[in-house]
N, C-alpha and C. Protein backbone atom coordinates (compact mmCIF):
# COMPACT_ATOMS: atom_id res chain seq x y z
N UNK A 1 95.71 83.22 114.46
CA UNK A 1 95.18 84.53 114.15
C UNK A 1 93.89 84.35 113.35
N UNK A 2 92.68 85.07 113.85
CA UNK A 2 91.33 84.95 112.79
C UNK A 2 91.47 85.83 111.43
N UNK A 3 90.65 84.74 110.79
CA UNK A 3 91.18 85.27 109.23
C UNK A 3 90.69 86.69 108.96
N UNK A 4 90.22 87.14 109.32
CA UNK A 4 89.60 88.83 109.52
C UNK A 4 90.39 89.26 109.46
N UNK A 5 91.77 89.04 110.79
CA UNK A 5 92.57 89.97 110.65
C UNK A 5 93.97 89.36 109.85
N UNK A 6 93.91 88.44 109.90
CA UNK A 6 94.57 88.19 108.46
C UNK A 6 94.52 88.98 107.01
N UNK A 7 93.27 88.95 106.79
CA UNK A 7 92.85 89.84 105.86
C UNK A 7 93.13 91.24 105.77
N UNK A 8 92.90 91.45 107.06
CA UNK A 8 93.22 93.42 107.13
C UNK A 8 94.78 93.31 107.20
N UNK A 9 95.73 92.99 107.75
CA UNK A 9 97.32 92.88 107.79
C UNK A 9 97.14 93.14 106.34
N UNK A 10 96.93 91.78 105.73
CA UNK A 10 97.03 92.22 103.44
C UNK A 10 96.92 92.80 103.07
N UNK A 11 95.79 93.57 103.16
CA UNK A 11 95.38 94.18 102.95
C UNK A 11 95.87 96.01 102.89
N UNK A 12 96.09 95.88 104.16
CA UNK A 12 97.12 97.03 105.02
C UNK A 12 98.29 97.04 104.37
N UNK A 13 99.21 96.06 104.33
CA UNK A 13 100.68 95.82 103.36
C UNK A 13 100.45 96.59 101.86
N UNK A 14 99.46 95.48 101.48
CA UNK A 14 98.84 95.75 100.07
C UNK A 14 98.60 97.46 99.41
N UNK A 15 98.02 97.65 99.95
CA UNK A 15 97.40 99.44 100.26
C UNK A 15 99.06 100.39 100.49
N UNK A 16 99.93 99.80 101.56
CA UNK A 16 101.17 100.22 101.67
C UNK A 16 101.91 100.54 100.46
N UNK A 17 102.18 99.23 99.86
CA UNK A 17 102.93 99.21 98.63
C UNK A 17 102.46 99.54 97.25
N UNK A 18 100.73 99.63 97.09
CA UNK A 18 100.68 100.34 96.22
C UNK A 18 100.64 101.84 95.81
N UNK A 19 100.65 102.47 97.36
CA UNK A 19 100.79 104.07 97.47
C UNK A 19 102.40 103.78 97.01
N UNK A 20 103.37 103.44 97.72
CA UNK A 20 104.58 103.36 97.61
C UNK A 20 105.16 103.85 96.20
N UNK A 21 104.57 102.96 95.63
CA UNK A 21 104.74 102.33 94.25
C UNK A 21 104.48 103.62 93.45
N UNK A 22 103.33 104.28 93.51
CA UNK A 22 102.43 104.87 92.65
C UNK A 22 103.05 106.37 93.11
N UNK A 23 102.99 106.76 94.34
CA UNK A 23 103.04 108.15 94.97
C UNK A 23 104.65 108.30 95.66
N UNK A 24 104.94 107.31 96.25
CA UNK A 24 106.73 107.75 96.44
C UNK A 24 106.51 107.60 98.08
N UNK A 25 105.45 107.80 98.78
CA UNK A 25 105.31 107.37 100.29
C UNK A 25 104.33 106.44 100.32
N UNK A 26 104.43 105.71 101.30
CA UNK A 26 103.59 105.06 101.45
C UNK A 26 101.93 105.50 102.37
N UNK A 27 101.17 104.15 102.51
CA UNK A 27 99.93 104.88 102.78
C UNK A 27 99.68 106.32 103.84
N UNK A 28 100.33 105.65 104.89
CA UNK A 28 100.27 106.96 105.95
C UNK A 28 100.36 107.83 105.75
N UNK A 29 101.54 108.27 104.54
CA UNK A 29 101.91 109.78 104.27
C UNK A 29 100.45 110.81 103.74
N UNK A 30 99.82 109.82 103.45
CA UNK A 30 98.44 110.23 102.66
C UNK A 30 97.03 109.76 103.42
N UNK A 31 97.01 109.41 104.15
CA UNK A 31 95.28 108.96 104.81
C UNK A 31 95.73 108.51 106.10
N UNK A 32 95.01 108.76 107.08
CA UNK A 32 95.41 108.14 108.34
C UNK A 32 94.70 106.79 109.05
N UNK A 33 95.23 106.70 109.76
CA UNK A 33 95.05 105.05 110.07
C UNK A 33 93.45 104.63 109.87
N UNK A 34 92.55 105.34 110.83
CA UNK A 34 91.26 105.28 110.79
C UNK A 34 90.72 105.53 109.33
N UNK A 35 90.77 106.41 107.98
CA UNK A 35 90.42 105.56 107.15
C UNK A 35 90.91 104.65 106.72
N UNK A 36 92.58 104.46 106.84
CA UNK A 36 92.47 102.97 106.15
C UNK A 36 91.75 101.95 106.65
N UNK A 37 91.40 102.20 107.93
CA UNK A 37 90.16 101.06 108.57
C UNK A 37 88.89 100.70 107.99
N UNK A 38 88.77 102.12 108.04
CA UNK A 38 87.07 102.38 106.99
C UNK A 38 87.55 102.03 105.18
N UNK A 39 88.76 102.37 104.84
CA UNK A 39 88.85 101.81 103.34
C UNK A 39 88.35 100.59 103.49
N UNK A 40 89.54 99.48 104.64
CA UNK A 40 89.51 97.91 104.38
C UNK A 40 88.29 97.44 104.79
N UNK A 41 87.27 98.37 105.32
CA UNK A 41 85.95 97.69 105.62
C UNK A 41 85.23 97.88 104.33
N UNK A 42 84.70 99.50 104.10
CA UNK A 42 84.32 99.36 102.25
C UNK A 42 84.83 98.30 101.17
N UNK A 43 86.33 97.89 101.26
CA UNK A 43 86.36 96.58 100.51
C UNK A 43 85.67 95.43 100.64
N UNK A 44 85.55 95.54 101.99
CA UNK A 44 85.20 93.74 102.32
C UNK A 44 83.73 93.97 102.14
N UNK A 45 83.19 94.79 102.04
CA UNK A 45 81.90 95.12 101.66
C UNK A 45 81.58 95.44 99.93
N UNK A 46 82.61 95.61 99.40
CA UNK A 46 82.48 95.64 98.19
C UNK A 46 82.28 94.10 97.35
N UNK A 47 82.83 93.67 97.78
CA UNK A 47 83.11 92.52 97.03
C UNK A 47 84.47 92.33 95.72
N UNK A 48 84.68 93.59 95.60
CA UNK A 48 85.60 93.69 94.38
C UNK A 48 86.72 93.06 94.96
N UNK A 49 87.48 92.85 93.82
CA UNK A 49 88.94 92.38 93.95
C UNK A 49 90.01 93.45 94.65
N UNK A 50 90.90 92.77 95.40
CA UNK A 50 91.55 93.79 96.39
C UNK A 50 92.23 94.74 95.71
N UNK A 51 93.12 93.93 94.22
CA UNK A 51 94.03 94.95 93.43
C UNK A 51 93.24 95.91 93.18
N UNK A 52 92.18 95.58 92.03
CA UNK A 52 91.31 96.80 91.99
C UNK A 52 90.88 97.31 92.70
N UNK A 53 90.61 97.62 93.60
CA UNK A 53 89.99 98.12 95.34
C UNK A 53 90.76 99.12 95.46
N UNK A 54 91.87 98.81 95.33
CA UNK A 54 93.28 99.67 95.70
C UNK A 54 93.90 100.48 95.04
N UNK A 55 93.50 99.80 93.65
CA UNK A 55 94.37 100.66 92.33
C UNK A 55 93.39 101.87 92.34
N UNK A 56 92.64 101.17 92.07
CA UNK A 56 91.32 102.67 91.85
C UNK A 56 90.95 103.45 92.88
N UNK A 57 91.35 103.38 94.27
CA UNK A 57 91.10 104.32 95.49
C UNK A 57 92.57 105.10 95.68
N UNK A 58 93.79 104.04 94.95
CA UNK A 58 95.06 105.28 95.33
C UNK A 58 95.12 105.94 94.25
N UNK A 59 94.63 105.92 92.96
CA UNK A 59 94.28 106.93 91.80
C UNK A 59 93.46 108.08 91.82
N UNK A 60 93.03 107.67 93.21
CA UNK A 60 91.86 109.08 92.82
C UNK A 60 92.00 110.17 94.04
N UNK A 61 93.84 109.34 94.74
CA UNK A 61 93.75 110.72 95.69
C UNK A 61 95.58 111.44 95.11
């Protein structure tokens, strides 16, 4: 598997379990697939760290 999408699977999980965690559903219940596409691309374009990436984008919905 290319590490790209390696990355987005983690990413994707990642994003899963911290809605989970935080909101009581997970991501889907809240954003649909196509932005989480466009989230995990703004990350990889960010450069930031994934936790923070995540913590601070499921806080602010």
């Amino acid at each position: 598997m290319p590490e790209l999408a390696q990355k987005r699977i983690d990413f994707i999980a990642h994003l899963h379990e911290v809605f989970l965690i935080n909101k009581g559903y997970g991501a889907l219940a809240y954003i649909s697939l196509t932005e989480v596409m466009d989230l995990f691309n703004r990350y990889m374009d960010s450069g930031e760290p994934e936790d923070q990436f995540i913590n601070r984008y499921v806080r602010s919905i």
